[in-house]
N, C-alpha and C. Protein backbone atom coordinates (compact mmCIF):
# COMPACT_ATOMS: atom_id res chain seq x y z
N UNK A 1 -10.83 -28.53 -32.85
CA UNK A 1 -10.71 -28.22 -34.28
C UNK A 1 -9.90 -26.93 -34.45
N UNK A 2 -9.32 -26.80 -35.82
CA UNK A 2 -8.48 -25.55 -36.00
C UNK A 2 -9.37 -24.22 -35.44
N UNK A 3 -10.99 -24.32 -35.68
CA UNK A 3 -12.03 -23.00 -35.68
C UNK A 3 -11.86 -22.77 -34.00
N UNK A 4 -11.88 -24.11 -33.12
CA UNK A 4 -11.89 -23.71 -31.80
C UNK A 4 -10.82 -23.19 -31.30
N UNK A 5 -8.99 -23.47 -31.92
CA UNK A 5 -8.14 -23.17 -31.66
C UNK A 5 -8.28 -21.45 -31.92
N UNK A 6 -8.69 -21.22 -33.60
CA UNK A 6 -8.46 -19.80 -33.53
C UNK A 6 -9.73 -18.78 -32.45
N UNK A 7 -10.62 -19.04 -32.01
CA UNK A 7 -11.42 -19.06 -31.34
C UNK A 7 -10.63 -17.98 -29.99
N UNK A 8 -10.18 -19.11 -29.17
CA UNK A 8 -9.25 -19.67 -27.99
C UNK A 8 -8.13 -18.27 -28.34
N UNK A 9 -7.69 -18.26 -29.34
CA UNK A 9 -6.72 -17.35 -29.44
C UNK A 9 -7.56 -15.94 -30.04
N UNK A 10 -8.28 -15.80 -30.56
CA UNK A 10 -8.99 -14.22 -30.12
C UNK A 10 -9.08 -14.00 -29.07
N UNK A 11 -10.27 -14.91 -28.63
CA UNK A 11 -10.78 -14.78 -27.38
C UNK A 11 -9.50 -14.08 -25.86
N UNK A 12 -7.94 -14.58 -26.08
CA UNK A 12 -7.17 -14.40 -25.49
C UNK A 12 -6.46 -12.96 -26.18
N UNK A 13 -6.39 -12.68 -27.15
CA UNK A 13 -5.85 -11.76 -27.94
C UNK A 13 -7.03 -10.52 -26.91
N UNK A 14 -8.08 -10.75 -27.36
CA UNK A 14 -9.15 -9.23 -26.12
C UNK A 14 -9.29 -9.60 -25.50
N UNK A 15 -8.51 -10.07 -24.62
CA UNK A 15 -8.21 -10.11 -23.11
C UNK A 15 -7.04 -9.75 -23.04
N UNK A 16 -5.99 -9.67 -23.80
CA UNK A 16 -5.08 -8.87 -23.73
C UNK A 16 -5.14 -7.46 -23.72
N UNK A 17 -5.82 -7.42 -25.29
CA UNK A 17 -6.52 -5.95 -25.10
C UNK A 17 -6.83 -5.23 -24.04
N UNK A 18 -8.07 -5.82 -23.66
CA UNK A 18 -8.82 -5.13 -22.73
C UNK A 18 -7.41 -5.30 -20.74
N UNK A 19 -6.67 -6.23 -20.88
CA UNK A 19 -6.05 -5.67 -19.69
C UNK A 19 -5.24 -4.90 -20.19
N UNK A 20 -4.59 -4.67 -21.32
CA UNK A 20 -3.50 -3.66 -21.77
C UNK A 20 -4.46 -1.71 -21.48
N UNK A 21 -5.99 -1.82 -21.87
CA UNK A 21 -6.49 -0.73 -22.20
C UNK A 21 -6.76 -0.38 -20.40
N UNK A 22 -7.12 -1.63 -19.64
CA UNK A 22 -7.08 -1.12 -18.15
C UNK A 22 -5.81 -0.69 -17.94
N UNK A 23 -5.06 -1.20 -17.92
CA UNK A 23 -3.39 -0.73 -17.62
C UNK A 23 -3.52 0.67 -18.05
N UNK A 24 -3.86 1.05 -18.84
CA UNK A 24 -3.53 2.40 -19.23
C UNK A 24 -4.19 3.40 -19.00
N UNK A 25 -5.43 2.84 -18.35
CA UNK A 25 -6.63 3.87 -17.71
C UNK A 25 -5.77 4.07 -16.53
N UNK A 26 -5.36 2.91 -15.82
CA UNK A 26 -5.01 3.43 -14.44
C UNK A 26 -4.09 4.42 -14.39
N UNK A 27 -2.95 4.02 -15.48
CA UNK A 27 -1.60 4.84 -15.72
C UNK A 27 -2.26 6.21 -16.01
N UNK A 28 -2.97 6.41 -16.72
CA UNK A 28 -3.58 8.28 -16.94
C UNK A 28 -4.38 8.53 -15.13
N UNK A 29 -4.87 7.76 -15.11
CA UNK A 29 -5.44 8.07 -13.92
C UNK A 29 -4.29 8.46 -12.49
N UNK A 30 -3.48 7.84 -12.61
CA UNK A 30 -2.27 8.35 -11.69
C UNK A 30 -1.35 9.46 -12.23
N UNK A 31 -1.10 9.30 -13.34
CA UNK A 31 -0.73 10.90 -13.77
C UNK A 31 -1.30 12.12 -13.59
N UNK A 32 -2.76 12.12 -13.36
CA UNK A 32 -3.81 12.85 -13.56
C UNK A 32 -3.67 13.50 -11.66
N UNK A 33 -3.50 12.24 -10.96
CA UNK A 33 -3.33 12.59 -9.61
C UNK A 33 -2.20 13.23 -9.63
N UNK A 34 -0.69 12.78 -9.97
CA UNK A 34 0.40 13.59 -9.94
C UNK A 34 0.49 14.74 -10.17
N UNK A 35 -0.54 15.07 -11.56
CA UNK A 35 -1.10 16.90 -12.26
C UNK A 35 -0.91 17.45 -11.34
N UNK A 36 -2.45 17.02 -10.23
CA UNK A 36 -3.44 17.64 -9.72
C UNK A 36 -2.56 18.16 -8.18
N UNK A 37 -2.01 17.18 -7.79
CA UNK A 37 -1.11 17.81 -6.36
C UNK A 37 0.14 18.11 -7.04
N UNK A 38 0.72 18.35 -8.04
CA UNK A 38 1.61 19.53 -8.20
C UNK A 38 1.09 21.15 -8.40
N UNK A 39 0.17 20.86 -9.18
CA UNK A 39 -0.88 21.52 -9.18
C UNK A 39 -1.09 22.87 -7.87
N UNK A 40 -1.51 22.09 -6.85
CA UNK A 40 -1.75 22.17 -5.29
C UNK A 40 -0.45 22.69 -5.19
N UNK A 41 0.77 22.44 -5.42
CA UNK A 41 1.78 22.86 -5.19
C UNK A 41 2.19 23.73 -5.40
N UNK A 42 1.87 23.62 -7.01
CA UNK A 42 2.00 25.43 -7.49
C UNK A 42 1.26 26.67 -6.87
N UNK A 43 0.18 26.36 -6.65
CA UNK A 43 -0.83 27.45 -5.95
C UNK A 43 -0.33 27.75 -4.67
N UNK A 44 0.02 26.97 -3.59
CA UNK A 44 0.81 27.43 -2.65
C UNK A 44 1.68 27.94 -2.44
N UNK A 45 2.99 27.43 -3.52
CA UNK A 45 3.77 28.13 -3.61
C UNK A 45 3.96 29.98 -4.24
N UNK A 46 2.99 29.94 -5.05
CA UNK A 46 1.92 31.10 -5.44
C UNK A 46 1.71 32.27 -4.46
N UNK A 47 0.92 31.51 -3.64
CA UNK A 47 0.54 32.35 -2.70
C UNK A 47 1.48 32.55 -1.46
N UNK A 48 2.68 31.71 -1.48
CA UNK A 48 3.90 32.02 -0.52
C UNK A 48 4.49 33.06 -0.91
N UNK A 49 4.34 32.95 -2.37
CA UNK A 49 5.23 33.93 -2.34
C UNK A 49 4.34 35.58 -3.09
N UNK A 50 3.23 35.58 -3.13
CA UNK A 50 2.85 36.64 -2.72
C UNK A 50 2.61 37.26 -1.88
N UNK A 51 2.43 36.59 -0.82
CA UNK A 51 2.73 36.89 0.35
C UNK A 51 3.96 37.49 1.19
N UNK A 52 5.14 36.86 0.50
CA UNK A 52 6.65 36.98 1.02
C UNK A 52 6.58 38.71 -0.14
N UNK A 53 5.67 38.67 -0.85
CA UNK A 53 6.17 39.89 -1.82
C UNK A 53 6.01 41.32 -1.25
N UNK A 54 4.45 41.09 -0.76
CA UNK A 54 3.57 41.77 -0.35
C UNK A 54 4.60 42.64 1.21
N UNK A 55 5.36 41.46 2.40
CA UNK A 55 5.89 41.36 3.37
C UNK A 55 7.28 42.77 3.17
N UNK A 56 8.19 42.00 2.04
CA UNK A 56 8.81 42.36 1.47
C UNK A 56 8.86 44.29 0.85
N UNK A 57 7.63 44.40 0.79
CA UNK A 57 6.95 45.71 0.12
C UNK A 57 6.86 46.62 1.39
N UNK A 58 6.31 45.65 2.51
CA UNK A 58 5.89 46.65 3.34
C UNK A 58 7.11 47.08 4.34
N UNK A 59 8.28 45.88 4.59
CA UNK A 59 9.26 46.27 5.08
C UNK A 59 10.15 47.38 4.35
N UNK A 60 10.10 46.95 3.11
CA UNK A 60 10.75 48.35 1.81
C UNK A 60 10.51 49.60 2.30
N UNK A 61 8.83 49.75 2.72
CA UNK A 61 8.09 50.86 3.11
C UNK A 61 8.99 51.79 4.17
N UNK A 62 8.75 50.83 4.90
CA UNK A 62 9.00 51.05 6.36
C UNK A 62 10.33 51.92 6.76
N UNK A 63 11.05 50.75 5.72
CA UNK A 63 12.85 51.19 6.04
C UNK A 63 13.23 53.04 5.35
N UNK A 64 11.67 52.92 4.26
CA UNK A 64 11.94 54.47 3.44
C UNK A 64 11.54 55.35 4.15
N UNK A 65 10.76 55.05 5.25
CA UNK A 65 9.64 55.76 6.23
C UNK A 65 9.06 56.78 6.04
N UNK A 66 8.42 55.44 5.30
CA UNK A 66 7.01 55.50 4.60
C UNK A 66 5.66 55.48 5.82
């Protein structure tokens, strides 16, 4: 009947939905990973180069003899 046809086609309409709304959990969810180890990236690089600063300072020192 027409009621089961439109039925059939909700029923498929949120199932679209709902895989369109998974699709997009995963998609934030992998962005969220990409954040997080650039993230990681930044902090290392952070601390490389306070380190290289710190290095940098003490050779400065050195050469003033200090």
């Amino acid at each position: 009947s027409k009621d089961d046809v439109l039925l059939e086609e909700i029923r498929y309409l949120r199932q679209l939905l709902c895989d369109s709304n998974e699709e997009k959990r995963i998609q934030v969810a992998i962005v969220r990973d990409e954040v997080s180890e650039k993230q990681r990236t930044i902090d290392e690089l952070r601390q490389q180069a306070a380190v290289a600063e710190a290095t940098l300072s003490a050779v400065r020192q050195q050469l003033s003899g200090g």
